[in-house]
Protein backbone atom coordinates (compact mmCIF):
# COMPACT_ATOMS: atom_id res chain seq x y z
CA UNK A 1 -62.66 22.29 -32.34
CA UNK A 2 -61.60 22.57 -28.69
CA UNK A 3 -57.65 21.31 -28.03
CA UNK A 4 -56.65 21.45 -24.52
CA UNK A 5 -52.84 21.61 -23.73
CA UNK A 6 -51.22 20.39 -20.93
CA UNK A 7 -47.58 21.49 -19.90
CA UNK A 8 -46.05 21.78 -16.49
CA UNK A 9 -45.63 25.53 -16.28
CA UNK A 10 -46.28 28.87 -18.60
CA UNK A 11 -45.78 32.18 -19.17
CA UNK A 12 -45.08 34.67 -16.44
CA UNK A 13 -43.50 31.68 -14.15
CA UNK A 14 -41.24 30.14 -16.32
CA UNK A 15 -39.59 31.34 -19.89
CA UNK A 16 -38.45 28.37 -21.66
CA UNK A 17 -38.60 26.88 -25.14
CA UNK A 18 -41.65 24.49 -24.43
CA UNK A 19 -43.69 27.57 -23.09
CA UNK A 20 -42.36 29.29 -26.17
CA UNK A 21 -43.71 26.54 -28.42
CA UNK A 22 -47.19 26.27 -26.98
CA UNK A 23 -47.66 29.71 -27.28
CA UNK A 24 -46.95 30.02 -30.65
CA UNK A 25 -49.25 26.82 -31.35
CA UNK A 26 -52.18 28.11 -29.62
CA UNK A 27 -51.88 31.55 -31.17
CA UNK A 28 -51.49 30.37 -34.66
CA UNK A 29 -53.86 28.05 -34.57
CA UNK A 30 -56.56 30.13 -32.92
CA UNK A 31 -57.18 31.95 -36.43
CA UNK A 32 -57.72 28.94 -38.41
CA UNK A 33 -60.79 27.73 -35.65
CA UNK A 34 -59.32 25.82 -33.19
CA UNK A 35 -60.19 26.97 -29.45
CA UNK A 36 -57.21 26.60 -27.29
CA UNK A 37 -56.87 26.40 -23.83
CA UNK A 38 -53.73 25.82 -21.75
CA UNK A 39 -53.61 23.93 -18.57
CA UNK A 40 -50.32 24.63 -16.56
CA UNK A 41 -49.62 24.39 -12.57
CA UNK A 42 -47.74 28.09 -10.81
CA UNK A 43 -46.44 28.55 -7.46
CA UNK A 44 -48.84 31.62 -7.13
CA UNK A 45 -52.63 31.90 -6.44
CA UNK A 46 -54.38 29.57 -9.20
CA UNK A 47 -56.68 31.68 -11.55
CA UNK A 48 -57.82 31.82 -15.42
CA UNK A 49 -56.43 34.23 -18.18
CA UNK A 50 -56.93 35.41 -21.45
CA UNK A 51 -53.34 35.66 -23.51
CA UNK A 52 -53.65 38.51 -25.81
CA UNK A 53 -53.84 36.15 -28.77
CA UNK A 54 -57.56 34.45 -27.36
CA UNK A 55 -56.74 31.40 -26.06
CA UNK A 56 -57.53 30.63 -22.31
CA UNK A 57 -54.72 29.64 -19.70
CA UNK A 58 -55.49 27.83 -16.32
CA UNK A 59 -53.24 27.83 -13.46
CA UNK A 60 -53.75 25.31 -10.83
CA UNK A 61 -51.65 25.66 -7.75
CA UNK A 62 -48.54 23.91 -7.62
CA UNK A 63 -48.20 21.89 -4.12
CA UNK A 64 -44.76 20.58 -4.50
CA UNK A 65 -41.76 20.35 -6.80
CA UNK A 66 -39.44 17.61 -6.74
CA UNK A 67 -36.86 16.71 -9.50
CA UNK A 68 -37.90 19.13 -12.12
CA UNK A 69 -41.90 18.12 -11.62
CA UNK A 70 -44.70 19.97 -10.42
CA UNK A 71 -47.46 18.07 -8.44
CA UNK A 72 -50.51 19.73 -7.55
CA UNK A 73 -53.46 17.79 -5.29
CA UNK A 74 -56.31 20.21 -7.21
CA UNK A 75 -55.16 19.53 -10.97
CA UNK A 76 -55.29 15.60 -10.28
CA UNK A 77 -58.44 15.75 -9.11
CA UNK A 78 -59.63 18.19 -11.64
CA UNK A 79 -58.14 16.75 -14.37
CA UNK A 80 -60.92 14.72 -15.92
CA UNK A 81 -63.29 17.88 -15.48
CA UNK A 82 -60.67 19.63 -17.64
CA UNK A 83 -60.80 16.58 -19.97
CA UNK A 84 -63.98 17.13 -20.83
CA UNK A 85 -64.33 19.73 -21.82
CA UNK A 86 -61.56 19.44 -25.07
CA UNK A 87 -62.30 17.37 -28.13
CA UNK A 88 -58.34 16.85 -28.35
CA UNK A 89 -55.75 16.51 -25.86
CA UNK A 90 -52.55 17.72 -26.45
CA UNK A 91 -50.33 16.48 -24.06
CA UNK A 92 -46.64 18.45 -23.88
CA UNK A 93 -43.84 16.10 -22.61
CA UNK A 94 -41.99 15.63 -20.40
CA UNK A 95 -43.86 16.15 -17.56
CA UNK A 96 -44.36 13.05 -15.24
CA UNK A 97 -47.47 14.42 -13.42
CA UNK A 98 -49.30 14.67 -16.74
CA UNK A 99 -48.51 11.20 -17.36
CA UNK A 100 -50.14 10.06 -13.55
CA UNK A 101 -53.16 12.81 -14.21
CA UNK A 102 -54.08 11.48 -17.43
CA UNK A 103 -54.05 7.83 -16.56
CA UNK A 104 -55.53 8.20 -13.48
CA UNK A 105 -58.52 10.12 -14.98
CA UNK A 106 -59.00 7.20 -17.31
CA UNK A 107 -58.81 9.73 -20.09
CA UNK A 108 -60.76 8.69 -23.68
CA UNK A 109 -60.27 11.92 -25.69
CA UNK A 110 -58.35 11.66 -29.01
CA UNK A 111 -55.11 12.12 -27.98
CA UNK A 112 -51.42 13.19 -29.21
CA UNK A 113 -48.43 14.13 -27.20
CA UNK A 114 -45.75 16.60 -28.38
CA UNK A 115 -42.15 14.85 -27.28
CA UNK A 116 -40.03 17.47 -26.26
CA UNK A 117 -37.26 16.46 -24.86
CA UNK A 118 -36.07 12.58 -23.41
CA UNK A 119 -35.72 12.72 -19.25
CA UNK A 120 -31.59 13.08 -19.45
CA UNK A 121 -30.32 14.33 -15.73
CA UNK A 122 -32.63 12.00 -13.76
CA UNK A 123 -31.03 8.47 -14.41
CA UNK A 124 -32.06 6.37 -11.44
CA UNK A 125 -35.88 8.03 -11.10
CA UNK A 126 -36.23 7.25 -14.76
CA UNK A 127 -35.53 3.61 -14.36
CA UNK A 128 -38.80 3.49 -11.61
CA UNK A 129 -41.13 6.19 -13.88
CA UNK A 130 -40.30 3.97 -17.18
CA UNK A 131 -43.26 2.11 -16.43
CA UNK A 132 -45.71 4.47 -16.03
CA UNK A 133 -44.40 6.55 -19.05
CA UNK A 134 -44.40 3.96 -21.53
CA UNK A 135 -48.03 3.15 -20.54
CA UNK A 136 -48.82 6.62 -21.06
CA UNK A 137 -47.28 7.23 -24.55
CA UNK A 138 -48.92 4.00 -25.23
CA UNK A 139 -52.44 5.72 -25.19
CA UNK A 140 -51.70 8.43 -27.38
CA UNK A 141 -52.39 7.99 -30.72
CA UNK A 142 -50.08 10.45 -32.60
CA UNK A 143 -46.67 11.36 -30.91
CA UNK A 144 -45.07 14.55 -32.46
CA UNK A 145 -41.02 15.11 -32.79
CA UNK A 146 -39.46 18.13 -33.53
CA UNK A 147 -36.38 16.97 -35.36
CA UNK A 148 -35.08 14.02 -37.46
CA UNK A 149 -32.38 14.07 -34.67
CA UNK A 150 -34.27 12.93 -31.66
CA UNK A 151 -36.41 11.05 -33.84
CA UNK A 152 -33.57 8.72 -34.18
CA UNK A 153 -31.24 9.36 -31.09
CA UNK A 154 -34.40 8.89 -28.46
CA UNK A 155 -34.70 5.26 -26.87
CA UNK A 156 -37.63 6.24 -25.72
CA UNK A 157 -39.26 7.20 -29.05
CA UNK A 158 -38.04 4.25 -30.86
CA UNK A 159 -40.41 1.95 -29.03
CA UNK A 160 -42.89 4.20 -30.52
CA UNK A 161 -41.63 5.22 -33.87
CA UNK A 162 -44.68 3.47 -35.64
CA UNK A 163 -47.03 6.84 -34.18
CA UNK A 164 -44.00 8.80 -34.54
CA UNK A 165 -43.83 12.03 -37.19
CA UNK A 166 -42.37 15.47 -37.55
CA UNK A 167 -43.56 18.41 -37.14
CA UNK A 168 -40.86 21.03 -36.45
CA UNK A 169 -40.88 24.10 -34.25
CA UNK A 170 -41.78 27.55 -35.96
CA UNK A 171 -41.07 31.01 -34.45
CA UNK A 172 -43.30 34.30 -34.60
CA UNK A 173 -42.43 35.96 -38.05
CA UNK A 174 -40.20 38.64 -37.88
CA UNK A 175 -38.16 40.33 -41.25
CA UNK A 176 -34.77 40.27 -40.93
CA UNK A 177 -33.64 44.12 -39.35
CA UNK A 178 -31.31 45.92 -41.60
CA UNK A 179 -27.77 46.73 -40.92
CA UNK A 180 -28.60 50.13 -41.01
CA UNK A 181 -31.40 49.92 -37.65
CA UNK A 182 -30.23 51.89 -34.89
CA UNK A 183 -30.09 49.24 -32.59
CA UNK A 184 -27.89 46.91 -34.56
CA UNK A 185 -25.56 49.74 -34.84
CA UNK A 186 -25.45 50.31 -31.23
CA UNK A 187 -24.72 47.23 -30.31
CA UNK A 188 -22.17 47.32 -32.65
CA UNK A 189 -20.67 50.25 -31.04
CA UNK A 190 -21.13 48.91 -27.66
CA UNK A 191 -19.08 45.62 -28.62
CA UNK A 192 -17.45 45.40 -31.72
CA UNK A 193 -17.84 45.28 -35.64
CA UNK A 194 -17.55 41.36 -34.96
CA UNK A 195 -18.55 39.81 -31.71
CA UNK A 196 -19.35 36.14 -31.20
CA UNK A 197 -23.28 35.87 -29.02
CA UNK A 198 -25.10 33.36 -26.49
CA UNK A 199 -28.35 34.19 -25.58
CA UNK A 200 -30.12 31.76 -23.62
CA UNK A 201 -30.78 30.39 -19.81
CA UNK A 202 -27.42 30.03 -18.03
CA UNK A 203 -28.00 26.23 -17.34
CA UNK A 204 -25.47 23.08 -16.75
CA UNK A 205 -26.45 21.78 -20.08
CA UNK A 206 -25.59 25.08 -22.14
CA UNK A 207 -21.46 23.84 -22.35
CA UNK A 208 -21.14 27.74 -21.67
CA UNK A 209 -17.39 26.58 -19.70
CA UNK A 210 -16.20 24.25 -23.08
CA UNK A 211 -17.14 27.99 -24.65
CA UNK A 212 -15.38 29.88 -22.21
CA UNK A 213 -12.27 27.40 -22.47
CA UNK A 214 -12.21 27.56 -26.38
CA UNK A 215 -11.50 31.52 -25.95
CA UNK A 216 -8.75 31.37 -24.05
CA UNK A 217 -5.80 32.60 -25.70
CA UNK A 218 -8.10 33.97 -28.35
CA UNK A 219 -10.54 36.30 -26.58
CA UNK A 220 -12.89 37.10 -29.14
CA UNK A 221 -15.03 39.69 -28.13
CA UNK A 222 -17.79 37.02 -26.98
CA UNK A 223 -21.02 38.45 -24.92
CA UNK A 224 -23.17 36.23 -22.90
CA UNK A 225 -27.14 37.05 -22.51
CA UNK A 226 -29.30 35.27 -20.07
CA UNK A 227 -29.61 34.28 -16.47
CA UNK A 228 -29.01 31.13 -14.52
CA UNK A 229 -27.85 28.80 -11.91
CA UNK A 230 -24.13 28.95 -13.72
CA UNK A 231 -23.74 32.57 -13.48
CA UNK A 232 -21.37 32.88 -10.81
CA UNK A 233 -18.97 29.94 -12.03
CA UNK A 234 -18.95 31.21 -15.27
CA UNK A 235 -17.72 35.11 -14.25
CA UNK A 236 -15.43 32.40 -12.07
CA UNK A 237 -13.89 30.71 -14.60
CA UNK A 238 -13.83 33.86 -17.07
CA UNK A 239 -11.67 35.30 -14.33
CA UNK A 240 -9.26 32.56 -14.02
CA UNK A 241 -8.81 32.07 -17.57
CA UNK A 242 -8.15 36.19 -17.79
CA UNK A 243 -10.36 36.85 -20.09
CA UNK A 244 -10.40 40.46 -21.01
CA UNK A 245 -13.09 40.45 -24.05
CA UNK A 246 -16.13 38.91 -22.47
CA UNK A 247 -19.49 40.17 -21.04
CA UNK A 248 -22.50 39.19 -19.43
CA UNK A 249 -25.57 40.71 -20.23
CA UNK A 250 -28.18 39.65 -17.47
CA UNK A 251 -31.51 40.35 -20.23
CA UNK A 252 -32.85 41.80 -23.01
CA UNK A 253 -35.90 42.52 -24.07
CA UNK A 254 -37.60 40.69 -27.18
CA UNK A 255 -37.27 43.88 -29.73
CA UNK A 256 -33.25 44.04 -28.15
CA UNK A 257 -32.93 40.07 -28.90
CA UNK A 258 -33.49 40.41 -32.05
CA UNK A 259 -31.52 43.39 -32.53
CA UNK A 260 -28.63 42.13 -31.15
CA UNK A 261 -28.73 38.84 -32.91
CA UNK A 262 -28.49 40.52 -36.48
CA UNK A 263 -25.43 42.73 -35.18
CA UNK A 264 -23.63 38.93 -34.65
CA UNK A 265 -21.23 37.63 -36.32
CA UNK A 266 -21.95 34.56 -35.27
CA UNK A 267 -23.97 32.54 -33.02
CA UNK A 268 -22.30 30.04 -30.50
CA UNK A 269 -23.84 27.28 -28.99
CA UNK A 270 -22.40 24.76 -26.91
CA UNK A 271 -24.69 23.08 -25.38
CA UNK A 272 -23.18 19.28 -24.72
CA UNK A 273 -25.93 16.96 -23.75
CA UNK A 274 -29.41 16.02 -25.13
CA UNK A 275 -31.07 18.05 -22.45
CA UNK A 276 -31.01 20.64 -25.32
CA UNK A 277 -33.25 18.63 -26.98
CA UNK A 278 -33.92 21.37 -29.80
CA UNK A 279 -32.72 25.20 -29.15
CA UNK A 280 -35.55 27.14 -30.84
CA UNK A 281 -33.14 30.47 -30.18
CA UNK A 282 -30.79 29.08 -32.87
CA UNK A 283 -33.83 29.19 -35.53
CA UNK A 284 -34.33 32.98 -33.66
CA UNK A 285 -30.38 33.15 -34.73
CA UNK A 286 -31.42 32.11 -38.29
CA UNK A 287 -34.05 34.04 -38.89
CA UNK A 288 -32.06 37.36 -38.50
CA UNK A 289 -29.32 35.57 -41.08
CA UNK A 290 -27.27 34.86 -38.16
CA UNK A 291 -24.64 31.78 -38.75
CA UNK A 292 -24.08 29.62 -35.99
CA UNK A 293 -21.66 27.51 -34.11
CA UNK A 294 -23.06 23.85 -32.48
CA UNK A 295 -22.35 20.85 -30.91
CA UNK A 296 -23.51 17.67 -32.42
CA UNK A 297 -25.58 15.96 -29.64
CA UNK A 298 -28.03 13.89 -31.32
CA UNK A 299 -30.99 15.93 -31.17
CA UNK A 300 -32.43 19.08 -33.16
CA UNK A 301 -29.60 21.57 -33.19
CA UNK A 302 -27.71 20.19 -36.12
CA UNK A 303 -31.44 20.04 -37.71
CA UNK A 304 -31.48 23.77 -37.30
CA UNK A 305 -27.83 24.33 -37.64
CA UNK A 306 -26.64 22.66 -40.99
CA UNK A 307 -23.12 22.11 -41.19
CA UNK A 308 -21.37 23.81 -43.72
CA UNK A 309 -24.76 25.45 -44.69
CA UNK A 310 -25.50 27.87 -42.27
CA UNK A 311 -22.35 27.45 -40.01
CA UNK A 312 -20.07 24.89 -38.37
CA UNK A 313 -20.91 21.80 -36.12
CA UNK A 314 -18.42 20.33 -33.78
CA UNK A 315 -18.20 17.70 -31.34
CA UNK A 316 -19.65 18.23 -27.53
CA UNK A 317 -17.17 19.09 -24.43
CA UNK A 318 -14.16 19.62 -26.86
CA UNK A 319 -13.10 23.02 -26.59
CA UNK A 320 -9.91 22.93 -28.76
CA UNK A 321 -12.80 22.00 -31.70
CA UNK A 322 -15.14 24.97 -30.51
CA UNK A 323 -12.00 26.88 -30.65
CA UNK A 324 -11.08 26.11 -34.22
CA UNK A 325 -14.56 26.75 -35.58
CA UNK A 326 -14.17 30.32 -33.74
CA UNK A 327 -10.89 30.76 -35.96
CA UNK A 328 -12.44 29.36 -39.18
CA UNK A 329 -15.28 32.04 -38.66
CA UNK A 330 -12.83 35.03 -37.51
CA UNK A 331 -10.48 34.37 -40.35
CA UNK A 332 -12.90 33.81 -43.67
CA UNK A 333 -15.73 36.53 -43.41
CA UNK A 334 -16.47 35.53 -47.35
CA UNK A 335 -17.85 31.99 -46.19
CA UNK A 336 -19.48 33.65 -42.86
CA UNK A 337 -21.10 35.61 -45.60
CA UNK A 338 -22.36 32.43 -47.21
CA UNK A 339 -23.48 30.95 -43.88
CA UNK A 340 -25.21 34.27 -43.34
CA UNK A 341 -27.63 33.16 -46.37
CA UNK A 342 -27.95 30.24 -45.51
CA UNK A 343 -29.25 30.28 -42.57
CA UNK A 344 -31.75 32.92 -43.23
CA UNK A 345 -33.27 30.65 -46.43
CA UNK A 346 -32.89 28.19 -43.79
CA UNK A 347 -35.32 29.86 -41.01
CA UNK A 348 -37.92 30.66 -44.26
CA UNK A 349 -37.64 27.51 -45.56
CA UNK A 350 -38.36 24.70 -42.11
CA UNK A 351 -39.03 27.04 -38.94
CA UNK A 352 -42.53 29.68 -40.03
CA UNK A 353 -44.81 29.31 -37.16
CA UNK A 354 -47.94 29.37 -39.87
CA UNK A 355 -46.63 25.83 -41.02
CA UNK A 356 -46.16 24.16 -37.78
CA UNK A 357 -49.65 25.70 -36.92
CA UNK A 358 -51.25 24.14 -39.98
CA UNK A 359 -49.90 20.90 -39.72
CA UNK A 360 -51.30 20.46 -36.03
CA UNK A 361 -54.08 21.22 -36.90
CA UNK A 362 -54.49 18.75 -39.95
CA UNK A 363 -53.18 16.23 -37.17
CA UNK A 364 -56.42 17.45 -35.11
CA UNK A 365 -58.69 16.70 -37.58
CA UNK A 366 -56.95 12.88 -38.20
CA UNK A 367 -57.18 12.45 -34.76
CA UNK A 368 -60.97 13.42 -34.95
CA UNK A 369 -61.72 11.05 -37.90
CA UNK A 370 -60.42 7.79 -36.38
């Protein structure tokens, strides 16, 4: 069986969670016979490759970027060329262009769309591409959520929530590194016994200054991994507010994220709007038993994060709450313990790559049969 997958950008260009997801589709999919190939646009030279786990990824060249989408003369008119050649389509959204490309190619492939994310920062283009994405989303005849939470929080998805099911992220496998590796221990030594972590693109949407705010007057040792647009105004801000017990990390490598991730204590979060439509590094977090700190917002991080369970959930923007779950973690290491569990049954239990693999591909073959 032959699934093409459409997305807006991949893997060197761009390292985000939908790129994440795709990859992890196609690769554990490939084993059980499905032949995968990803269609993507890149600001470089358009070419073909072969991703180490044998599915095929072609670049078209990206013409112009406006609003967070790609457009790309070449791809459009390419598009039902590419079409043909897949006996599914697996469209990854949001991407507007895909929306245009697919209608405009008049595409009759079984179809099913993967509904990352509702269009959140883009409120008066939304109202004019409305239209043309509800026609879109009308062709498909399976759309996939990720959580319960957007499921029910997404306007957009409840005009569609007859096609609607879920089928929830899953990360690579990885065991869960003992507090003895060498790496843990470093980091350890390099920041504390306990240390709050962030790990993740330093965008608006992150809440990283509600987090920042919530440690003042407490200074936690708190470090900060990733890179992004609110770099600067964070080390700003951390400056202002004096505090003495914070670092930025610019990277780390994959090996390193996991390391550092099981020397935690705990995992904050604050992302504050529904642009975090997910945050597949939280079930990372889990996975090395790592409880977390989150920000009910309506959409899949309180599906990965259960309150209580496998750490605390607070309300967005409020950083006296944030705060307070900081204290309630600090103080009472015997429930962080708990949460510690719980999030690591948590991870084995909902978020295994090999079961989000084999449930698209028992979609593929319903889509096939109809």
């Amino acid at each position: 069986m032959r699934v093409l997958h459409v997305l807006k950008t991949y893997f060197p260009d761009t390292y985000g969670g939908i790129e994440q997801v795709v990859h992890t589709i196609a690769g554990h999919t490939t084993p059980l016979g499905i032949e995968n190939r990803v269609l993507v646009l890149t600001p470089g030279q358009p070419r073909t490759d072969i991703a180490p786990a044998g599915y095929e990824i072609r670049r078209y060249k990206r013409d112009l970027y406006v609003a967070s989408t790609g457009f790309s003369v070449s791809f459009l008119t390419h598009f039902k060329q590419e079409a043909a050649w897949a006996d599914v389509m697996h469209m990854h959204f949001p991407w507007p262009f895909a929306d245009l490309s697919y209608l405009y190619a008049g595409v009759k492939k079984p179809s099913l769309i993967s509904y990352h994310s509702d269009v959140v920062n883009q409120v008066q283009l939304n109202k004019l591409y409305a239209p043309l994405r509800d026609r879109y989303l009308a062709k498909m005849q399976t759309i996939v959520a990720a959580s319960p939470g957007i499921m029910q929080s997404s306007p957009v998805l409840q005009k569609f929530k007859d096609k609607t099911q879920l089928i929830t992220y899953g990360i690579e496998h990885f065991d869960q590194l003992p507090e003895t590796d060498p790496e843990v221990k470093s980091w350890r030594q390099q920041f504390g016994e306990r240390f709050f972590l962030f790990l993740g693109a330093l965008r608006y949407y992150k809440g990283l200054h509600v987090l920042l705010d919530a440690l003042k007057g407490r200074d936690y040792p708190t470090v900060i991994v990733g890179r992004g647009d609110q770099h600067d105004a964070l080390q700003k801000q951390a400056r202002e507010l004096g505090l003495k017990n914070l670092h930025f990390v610019p990277e780390v490598t994959n090996e390193q994220k996991r390391s550092i991730m099981r020397a935690a204590y705990g995992f904050v979060f604050p992302s504050h709007i529904a642009s975090e439509a997910f945050g597949i590094v939280l079930a990372e977090a889990a996975q090395q038993g790592t409880p977390m700190i989150t920000c009910e917002i309506g959409t899949g991080t309180s599906y990965v994060n259960k309150h209580g369970e496998t750490g605390l959930v607070v309300p967005p923007s409020d950083a006296v709450a944030f705060g307070q779950a900081m204290d309630s973690f600090w103080h009472d290491p015997q429930r962080v313990a708990r949460w510690r569990a719980g999030a690591l049954q948590r991870y084995r239990d909902t978020f295994m790559a090999e079961t989000m693999a084999q449930k698209y591909v028992g979609v593929y073959k319903s889509l096939l049969k109809h």
